[in-house]
PDB file of N, CA and C in Angstrom:
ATOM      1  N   UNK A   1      98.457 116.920 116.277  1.00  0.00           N
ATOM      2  CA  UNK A   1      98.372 116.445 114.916  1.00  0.00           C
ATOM      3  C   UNK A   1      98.942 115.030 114.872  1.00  0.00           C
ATOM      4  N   UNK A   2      98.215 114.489 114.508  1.00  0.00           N
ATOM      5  CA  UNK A   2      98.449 112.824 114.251  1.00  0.00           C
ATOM      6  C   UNK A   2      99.082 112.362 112.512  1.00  0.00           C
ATOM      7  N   UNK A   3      99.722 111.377 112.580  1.00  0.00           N
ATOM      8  CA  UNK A   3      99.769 111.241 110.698  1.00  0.00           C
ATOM      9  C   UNK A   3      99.246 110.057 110.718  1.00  0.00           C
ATOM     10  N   UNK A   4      98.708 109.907 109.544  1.00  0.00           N
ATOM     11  CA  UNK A   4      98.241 108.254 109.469  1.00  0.00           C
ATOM     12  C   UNK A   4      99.084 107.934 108.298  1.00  0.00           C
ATOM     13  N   UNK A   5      99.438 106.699 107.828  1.00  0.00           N
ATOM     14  CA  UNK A   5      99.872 106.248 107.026  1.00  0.00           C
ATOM     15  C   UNK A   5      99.262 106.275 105.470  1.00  0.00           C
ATOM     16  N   UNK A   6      99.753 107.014 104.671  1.00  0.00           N
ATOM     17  CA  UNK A   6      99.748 107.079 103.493  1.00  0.00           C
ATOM     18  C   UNK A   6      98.734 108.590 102.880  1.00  0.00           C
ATOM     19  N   UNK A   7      98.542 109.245 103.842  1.00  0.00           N
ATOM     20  CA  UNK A   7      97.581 110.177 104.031  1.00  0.00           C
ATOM     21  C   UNK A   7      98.522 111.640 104.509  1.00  0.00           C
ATOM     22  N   UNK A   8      97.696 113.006 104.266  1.00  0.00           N
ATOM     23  CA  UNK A   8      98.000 114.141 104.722  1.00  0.00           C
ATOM     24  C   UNK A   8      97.298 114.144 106.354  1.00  0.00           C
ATOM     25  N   UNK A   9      98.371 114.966 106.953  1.00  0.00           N
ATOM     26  CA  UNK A   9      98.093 115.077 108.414  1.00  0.00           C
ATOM     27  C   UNK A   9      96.669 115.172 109.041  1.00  0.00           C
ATOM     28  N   UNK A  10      96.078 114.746 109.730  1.00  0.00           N
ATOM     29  CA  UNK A  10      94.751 114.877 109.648  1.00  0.00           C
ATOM     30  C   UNK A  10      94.911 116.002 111.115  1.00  0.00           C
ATOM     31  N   UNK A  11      93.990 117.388 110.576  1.00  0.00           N
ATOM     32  CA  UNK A  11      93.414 118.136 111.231  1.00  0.00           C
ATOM     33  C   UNK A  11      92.512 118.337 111.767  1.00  0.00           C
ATOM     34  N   UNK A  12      92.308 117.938 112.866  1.00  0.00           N
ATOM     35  CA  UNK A  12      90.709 117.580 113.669  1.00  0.00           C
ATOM     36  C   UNK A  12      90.495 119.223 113.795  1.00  0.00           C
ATOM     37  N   UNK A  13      91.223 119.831 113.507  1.00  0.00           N
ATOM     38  CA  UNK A  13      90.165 121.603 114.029  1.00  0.00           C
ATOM     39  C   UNK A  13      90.367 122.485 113.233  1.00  0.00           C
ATOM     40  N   UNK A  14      90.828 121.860 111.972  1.00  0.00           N
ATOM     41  CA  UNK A  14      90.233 122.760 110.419  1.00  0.00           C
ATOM     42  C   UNK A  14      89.154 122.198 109.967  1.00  0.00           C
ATOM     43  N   UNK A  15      87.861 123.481 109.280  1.00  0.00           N
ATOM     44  CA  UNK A  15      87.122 122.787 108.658  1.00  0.00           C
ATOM     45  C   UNK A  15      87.124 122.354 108.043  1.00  0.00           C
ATOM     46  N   UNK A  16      86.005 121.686 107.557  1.00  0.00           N
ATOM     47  CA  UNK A  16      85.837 120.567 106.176  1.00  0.00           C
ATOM     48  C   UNK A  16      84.787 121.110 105.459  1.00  0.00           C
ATOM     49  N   UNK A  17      85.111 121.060 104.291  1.00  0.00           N
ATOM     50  CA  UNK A  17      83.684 121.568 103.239  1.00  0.00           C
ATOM     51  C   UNK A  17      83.403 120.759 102.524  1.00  0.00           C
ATOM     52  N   UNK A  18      82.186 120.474 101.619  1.00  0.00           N
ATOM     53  CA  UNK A  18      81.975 120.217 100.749  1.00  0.00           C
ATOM     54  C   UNK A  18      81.657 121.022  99.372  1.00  0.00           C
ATOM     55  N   UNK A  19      82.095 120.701  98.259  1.00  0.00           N
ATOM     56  CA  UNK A  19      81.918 121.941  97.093  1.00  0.00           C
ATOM     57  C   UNK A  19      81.400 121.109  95.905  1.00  0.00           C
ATOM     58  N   UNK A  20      80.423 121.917  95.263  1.00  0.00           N
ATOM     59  CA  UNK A  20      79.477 121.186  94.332  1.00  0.00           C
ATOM     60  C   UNK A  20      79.777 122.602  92.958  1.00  0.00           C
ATOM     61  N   UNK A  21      80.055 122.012  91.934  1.00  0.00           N
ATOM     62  CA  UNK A  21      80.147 122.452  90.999  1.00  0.00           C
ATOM     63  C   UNK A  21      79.206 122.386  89.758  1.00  0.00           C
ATOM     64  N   UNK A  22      78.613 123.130  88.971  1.00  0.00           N
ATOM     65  CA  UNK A  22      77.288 123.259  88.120  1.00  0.00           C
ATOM     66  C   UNK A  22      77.880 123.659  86.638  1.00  0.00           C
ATOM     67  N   UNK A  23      78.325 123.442  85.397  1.00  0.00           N
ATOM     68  CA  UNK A  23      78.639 123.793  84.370  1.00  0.00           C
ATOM     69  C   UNK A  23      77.573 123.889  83.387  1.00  0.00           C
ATOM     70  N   UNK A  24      77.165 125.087  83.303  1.00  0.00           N
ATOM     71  CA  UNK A  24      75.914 125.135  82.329  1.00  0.00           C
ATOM     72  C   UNK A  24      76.453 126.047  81.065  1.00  0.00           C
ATOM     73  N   UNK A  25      76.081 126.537  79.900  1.00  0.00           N
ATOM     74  CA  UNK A  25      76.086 126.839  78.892  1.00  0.00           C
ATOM     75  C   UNK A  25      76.413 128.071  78.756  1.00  0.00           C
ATOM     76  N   UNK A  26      76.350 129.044  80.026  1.00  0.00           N
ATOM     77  CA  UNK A  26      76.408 130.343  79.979  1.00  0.00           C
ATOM     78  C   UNK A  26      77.239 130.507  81.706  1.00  0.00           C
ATOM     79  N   UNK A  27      76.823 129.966  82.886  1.00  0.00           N
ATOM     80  CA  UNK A  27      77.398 130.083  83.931  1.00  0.00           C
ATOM     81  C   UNK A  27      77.505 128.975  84.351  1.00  0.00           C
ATOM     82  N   UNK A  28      78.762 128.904  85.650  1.00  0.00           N
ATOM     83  CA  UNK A  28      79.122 127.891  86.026  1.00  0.00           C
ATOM     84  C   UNK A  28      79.109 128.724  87.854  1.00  0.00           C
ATOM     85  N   UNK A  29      77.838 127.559  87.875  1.00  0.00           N
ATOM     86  CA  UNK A  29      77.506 128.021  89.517  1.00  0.00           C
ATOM     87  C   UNK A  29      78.590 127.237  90.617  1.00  0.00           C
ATOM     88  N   UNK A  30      78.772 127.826  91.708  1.00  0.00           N
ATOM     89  CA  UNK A  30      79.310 126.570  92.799  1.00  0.00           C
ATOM     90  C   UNK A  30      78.748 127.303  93.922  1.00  0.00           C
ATOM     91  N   UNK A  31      78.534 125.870  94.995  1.00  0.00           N
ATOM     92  CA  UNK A  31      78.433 126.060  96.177  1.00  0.00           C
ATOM     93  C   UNK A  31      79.441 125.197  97.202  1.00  0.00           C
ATOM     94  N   UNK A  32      79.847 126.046  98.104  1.00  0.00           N
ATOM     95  CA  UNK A  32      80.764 125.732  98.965  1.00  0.00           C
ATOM     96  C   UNK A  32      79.934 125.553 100.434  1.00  0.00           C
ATOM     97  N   UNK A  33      79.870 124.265 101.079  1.00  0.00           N
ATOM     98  CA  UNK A  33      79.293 123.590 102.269  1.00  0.00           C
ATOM     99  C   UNK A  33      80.429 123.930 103.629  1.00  0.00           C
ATOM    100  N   UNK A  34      79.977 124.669 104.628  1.00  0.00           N
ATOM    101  CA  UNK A  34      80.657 124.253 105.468  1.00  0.00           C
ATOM    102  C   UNK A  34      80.363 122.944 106.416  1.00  0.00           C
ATOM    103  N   UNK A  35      80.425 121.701 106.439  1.00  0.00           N
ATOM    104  CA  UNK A  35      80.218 120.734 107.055  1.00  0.00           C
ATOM    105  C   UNK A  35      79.976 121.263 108.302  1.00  0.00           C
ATOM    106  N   UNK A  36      80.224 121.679 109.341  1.00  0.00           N
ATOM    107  CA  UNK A  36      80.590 121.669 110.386  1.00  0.00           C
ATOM    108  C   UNK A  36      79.585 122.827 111.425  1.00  0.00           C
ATOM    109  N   UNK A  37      79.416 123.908 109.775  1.00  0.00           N
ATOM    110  CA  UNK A  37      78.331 125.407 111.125  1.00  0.00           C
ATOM    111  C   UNK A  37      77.309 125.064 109.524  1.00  0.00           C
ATOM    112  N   UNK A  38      77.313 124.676 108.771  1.00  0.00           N
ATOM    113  CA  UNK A  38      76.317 124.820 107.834  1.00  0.00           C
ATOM    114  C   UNK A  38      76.307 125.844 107.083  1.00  0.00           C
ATOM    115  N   UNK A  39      77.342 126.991 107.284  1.00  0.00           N
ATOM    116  CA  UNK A  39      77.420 128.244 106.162  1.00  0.00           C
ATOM    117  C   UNK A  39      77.497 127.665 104.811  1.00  0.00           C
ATOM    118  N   UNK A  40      76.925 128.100 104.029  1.00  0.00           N
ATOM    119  CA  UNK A  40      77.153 128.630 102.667  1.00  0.00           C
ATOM    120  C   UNK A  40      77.254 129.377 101.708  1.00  0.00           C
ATOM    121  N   UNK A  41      78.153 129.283 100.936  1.00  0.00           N
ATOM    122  CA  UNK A  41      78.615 130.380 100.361  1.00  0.00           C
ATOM    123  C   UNK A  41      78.577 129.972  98.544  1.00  0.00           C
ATOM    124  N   UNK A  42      78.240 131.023  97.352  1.00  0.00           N
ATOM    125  CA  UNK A  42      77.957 130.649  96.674  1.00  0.00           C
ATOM    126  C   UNK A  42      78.795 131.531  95.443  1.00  0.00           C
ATOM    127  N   UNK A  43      79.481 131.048  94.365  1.00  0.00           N
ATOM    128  CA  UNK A  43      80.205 131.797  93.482  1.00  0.00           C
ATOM    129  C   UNK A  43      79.311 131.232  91.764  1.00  0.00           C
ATOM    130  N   UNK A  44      79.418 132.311  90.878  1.00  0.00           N
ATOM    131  CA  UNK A  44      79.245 132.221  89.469  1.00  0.00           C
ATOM    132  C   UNK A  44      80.441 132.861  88.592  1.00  0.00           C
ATOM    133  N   UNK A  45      80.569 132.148  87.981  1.00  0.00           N
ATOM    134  CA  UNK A  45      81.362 132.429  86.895  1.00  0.00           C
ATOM    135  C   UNK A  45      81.158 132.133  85.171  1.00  0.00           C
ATOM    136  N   UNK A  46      81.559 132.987  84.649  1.00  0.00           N
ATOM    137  CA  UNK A  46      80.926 132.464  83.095  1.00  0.00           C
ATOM    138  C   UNK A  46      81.871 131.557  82.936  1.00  0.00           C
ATOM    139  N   UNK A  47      80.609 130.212  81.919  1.00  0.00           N
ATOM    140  CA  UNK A  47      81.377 129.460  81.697  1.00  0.00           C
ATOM    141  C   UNK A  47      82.308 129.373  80.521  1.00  0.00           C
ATOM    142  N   UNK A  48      82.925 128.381  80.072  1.00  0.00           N
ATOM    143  CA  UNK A  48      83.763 129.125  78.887  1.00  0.00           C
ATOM    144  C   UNK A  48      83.705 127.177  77.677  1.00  0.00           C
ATOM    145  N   UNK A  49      82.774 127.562  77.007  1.00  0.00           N
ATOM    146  CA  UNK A  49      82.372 126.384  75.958  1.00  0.00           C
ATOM    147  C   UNK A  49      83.158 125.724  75.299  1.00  0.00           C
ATOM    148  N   UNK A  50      84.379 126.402  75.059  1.00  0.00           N
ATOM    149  CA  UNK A  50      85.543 125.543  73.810  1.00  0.00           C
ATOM    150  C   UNK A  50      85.936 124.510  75.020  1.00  0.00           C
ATOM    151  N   UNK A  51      85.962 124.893  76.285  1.00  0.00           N
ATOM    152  CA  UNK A  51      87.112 124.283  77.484  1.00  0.00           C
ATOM    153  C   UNK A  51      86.496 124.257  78.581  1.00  0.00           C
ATOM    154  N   UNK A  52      85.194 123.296  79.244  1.00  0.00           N
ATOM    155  CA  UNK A  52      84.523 124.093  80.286  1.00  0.00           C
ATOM    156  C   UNK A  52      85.583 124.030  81.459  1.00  0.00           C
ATOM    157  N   UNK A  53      86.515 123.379  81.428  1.00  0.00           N
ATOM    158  CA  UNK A  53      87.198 123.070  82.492  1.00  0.00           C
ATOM    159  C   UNK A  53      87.723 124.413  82.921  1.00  0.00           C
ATOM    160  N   UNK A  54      87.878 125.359  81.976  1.00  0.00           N
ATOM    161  CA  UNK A  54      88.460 126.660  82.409  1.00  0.00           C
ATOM    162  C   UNK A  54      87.671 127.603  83.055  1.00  0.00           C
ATOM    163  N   UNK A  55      86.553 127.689  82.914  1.00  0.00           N
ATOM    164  CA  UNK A  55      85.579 128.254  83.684  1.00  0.00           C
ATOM    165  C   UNK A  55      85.361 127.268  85.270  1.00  0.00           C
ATOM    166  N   UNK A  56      85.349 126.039  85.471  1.00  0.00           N
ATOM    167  CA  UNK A  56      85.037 125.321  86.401  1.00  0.00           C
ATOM    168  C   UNK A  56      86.407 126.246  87.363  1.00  0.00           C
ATOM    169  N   UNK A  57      87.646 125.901  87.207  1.00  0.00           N
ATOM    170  CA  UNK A  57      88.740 125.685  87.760  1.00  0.00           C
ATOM    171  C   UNK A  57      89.040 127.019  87.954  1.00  0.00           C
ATOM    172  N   UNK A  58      88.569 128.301  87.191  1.00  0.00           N
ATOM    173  CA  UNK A  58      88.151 129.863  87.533  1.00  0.00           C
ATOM    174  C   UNK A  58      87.544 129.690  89.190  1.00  0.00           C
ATOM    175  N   UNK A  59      86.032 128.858  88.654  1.00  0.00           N
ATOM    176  CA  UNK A  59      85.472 129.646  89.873  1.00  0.00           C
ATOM    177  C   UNK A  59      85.730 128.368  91.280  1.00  0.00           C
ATOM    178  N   UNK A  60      86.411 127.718  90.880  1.00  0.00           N
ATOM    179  CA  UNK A  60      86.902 126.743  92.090  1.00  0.00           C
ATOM    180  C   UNK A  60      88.048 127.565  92.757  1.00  0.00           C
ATOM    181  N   UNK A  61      89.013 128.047  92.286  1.00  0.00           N
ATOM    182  CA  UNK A  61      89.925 129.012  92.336  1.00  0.00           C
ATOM    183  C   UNK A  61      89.508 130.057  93.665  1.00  0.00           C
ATOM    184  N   UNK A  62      88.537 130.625  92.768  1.00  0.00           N
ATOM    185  CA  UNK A  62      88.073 132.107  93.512  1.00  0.00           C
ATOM    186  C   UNK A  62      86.961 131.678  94.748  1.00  0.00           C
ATOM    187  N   UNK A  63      86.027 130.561  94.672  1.00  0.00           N
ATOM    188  CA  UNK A  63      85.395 130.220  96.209  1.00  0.00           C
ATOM    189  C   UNK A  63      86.449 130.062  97.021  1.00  0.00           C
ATOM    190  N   UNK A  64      87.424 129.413  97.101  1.00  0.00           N
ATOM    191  CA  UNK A  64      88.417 128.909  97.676  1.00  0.00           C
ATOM    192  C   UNK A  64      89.033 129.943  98.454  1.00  0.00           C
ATOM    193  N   UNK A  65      89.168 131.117  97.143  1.00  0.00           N
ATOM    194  CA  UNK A  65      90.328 131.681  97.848  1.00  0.00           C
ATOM    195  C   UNK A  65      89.425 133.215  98.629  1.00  0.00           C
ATOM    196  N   UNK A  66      87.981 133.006  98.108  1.00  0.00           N
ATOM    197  CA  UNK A  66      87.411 133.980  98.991  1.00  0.00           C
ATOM    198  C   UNK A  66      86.403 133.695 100.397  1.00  0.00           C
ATOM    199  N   UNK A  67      87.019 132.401 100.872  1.00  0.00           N
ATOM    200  CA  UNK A  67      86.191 131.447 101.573  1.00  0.00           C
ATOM    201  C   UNK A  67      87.781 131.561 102.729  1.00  0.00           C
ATOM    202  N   UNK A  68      88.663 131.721 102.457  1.00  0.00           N
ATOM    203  CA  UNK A  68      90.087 131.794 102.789  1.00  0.00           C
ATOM    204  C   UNK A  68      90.110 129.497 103.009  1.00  0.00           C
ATOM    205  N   UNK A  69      89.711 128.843 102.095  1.00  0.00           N
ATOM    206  CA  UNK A  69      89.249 127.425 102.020  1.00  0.00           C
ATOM    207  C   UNK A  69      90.729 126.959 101.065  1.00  0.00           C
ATOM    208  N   UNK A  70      91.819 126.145 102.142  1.00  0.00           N
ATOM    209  CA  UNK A  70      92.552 124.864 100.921  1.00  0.00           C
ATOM    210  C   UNK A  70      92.258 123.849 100.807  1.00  0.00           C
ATOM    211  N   UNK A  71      92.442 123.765  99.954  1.00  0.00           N
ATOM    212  CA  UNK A  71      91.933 122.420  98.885  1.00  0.00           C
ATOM    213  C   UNK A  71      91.877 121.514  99.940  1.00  0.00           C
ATOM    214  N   UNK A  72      92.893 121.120 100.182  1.00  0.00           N
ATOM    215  CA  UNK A  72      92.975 119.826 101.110  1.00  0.00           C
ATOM    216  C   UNK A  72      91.848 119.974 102.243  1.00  0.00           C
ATOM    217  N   UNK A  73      91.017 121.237 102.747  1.00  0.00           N
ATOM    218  CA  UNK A  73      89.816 121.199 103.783  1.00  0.00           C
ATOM    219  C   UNK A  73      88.405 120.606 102.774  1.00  0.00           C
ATOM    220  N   UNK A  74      88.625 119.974 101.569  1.00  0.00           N
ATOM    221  CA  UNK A  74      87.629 119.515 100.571  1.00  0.00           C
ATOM    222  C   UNK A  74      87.447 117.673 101.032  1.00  0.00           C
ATOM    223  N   UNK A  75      86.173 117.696 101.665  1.00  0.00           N
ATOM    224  CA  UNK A  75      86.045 116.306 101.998  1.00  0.00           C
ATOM    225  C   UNK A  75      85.174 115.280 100.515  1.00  0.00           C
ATOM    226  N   UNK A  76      84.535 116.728  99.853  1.00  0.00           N
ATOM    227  CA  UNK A  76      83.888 115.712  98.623  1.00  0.00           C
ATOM    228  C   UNK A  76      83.886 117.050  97.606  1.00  0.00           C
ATOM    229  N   UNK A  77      83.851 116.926  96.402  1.00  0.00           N
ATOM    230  CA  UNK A  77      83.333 117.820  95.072  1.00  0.00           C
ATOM    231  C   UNK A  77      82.312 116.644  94.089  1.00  0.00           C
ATOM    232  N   UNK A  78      81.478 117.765  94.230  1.00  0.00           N
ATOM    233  CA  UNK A  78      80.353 117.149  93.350  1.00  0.00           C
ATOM    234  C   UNK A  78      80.275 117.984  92.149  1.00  0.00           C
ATOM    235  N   UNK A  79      80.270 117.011  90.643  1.00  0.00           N
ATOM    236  CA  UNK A  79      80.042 117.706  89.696  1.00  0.00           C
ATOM    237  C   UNK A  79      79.014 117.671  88.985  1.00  0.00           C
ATOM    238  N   UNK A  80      78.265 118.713  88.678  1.00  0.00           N
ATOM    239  CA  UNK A  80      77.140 118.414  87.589  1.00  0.00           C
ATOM    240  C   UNK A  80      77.150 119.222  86.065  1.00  0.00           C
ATOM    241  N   UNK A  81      76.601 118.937  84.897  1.00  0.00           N
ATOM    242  CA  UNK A  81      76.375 119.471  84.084  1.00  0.00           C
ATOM    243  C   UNK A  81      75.625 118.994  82.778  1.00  0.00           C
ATOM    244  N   UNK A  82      74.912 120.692  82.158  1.00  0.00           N
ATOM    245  CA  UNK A  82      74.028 120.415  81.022  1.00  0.00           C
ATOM    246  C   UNK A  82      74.697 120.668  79.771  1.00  0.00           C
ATOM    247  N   UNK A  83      76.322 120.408  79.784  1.00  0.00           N
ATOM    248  CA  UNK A  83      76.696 120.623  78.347  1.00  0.00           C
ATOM    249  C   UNK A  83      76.181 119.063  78.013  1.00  0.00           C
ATOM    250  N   UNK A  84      76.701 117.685  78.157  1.00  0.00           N
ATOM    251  CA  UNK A  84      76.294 116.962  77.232  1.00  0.00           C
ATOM    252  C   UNK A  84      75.112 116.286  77.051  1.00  0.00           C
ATOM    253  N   UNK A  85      73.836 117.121  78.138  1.00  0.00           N
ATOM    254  CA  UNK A  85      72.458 117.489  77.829  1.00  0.00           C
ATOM    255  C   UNK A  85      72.181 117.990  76.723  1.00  0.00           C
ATOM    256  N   UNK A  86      72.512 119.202  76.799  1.00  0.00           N
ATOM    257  CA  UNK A  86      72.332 120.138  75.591  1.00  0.00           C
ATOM    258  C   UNK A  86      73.009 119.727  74.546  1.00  0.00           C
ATOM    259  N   UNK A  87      73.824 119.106  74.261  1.00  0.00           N
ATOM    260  CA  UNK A  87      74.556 118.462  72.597  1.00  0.00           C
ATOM    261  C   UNK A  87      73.871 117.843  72.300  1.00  0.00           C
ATOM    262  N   UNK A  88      73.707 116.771  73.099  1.00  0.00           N
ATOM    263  CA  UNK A  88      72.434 115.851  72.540  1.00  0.00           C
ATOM    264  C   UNK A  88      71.251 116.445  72.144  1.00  0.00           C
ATOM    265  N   UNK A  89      70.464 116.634  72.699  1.00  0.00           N
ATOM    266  CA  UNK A  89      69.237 117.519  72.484  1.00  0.00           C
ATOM    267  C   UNK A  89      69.819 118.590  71.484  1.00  0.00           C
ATOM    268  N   UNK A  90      70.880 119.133  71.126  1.00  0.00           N
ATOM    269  CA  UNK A  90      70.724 120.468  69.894  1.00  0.00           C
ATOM    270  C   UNK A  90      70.865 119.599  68.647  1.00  0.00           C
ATOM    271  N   UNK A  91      71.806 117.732  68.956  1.00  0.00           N
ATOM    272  CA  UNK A  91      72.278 117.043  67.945  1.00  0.00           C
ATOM    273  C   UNK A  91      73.855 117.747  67.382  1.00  0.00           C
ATOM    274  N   UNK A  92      74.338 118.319  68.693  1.00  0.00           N
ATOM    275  CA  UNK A  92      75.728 119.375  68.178  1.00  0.00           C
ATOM    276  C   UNK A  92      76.898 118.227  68.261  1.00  0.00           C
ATOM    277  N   UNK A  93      76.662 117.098  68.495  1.00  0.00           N
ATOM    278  CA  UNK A  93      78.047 116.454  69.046  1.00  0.00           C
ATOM    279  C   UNK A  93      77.932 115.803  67.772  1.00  0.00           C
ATOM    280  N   UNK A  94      79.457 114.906  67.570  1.00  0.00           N
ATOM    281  CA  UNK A  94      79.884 114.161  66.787  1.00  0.00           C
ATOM    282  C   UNK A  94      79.244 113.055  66.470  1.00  0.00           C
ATOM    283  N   UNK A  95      79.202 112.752  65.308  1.00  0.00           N
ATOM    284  CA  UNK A  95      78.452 111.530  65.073  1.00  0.00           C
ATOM    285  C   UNK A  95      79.102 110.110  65.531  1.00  0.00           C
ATOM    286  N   UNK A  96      78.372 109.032  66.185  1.00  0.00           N
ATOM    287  CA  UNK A  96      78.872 108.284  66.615  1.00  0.00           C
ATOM    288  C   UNK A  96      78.281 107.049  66.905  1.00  0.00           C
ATOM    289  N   UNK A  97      78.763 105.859  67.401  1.00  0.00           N
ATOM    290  CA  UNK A  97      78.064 104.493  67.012  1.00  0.00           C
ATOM    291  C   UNK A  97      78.099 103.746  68.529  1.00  0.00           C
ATOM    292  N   UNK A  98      77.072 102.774  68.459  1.00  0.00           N
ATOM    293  CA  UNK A  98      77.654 101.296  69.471  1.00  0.00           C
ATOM    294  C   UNK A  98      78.009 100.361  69.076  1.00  0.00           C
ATOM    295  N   UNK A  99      78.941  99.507  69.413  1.00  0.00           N
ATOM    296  CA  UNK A  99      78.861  98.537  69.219  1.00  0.00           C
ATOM    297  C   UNK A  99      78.565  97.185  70.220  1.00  0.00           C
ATOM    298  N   UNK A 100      78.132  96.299  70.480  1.00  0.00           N
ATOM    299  CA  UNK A 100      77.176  95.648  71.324  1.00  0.00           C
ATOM    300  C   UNK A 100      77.707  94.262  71.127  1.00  0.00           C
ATOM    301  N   UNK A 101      78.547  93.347  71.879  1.00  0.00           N
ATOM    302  CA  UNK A 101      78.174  92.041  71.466  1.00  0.00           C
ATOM    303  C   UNK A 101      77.310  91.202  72.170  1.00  0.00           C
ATOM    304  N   UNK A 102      77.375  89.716  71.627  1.00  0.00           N
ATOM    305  CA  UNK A 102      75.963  88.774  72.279  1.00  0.00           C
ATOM    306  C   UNK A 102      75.903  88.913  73.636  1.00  0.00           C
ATOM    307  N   UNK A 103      74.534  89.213  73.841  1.00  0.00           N
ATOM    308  CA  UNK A 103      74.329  89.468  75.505  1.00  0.00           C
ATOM    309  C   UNK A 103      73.716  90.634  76.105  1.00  0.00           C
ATOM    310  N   UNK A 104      74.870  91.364  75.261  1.00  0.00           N
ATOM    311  CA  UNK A 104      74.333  92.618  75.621  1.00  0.00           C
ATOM    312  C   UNK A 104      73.205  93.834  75.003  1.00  0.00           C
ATOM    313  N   UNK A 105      72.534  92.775  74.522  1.00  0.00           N
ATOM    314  CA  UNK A 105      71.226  93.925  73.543  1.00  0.00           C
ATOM    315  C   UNK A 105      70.972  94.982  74.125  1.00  0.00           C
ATOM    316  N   UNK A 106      70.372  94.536  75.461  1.00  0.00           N
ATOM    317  CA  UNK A 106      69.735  95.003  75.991  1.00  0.00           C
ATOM    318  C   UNK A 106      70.207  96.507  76.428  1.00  0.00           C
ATOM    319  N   UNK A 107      71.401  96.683  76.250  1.00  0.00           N
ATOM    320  CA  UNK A 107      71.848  98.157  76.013  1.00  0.00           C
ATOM    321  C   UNK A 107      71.195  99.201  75.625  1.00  0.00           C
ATOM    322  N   UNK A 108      71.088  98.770  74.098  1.00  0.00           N
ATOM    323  CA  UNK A 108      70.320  99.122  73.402  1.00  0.00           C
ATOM    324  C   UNK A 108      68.947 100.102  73.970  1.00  0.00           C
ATOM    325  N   UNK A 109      68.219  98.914  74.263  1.00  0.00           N
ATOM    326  CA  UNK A 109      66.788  99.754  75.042  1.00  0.00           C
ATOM    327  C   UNK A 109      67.164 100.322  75.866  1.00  0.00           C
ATOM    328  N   UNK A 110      68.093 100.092  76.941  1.00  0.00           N
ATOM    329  CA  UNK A 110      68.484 100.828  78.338  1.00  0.00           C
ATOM    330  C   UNK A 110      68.679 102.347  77.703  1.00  0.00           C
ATOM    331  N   UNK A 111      69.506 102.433  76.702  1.00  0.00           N
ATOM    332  CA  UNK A 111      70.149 103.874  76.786  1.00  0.00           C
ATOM    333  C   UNK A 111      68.661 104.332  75.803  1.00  0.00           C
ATOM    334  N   UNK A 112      67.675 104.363  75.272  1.00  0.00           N
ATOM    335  CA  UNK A 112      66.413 104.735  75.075  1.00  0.00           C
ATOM    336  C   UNK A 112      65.546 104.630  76.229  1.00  0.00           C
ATOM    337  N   UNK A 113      65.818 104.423  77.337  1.00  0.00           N
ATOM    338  CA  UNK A 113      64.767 104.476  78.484  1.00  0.00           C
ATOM    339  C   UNK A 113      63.953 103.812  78.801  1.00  0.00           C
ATOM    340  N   UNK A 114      63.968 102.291  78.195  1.00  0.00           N
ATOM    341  CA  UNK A 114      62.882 101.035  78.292  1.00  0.00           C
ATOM    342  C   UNK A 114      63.866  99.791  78.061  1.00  0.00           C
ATOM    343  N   UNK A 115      62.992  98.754  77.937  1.00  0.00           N
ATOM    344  CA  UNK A 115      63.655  97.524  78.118  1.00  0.00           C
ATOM    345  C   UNK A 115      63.084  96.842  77.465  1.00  0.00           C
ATOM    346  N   UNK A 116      63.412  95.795  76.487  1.00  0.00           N
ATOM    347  CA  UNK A 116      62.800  94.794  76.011  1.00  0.00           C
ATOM    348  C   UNK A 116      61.905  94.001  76.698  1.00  0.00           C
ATOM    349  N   UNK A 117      60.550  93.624  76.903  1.00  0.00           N
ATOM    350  CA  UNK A 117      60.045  92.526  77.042  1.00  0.00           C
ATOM    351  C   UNK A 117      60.253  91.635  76.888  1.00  0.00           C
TER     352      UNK A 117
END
């Protein structure tokens, strides 16, 4: 075991995973990567809407700990989700504004999906 400076010990013969996290409206999928043999392993958990973070951090919890996986063997987490898909599209979120100064119009069209001519 080597230390490098400013870093946790680096373990050349623990694995490394990668874990991708999914927060959708009803479940919160994850998949856990083994870098190294390519296993994967896959957990759901309901998600929980007032707080999604509590459902995420549920089923981050439980891959982990049924993967026998610590945190620190996490080389990346990827997050995705359709809650602030779905607000938009239901129109459930708070009402709210831009404000833009000179220069930057072009915002404007960007966040509508086109561009001024």
């Amino acid at each position: 075991m080597t230390r490098r400076r400013g870093r946790e010990p680096y373990l050349s013969h623990r694995a490394r995973y990668r874990l991708s996290i999914d927060i959708g409206g009803t479940f919160t999928d994850l998949v856990l990567i083994n870098e190294e043999t390519g296993e994967v392993s896959v957990a759901k958990v309901l998600s929980t809407p007032k707080d999604p973070s509590i459902g995420a951090f549920e089923g981050f919890r439980r891959i982990l700990r049924e993967n026998g996986v610590d945190p620190s063997q996490l080389t990346a987490v990827i997050h995705a989700t359709t809650v602030v898909t779905n607000t938009v599209i239901e129109r459930k979120g708070a009402v709210t504004g831009l404000i833009t100064t000179k220069g930057f119009r072009d915002v404007l069209e960007i966040g509508r999906e086109r561009r001024a001519k």
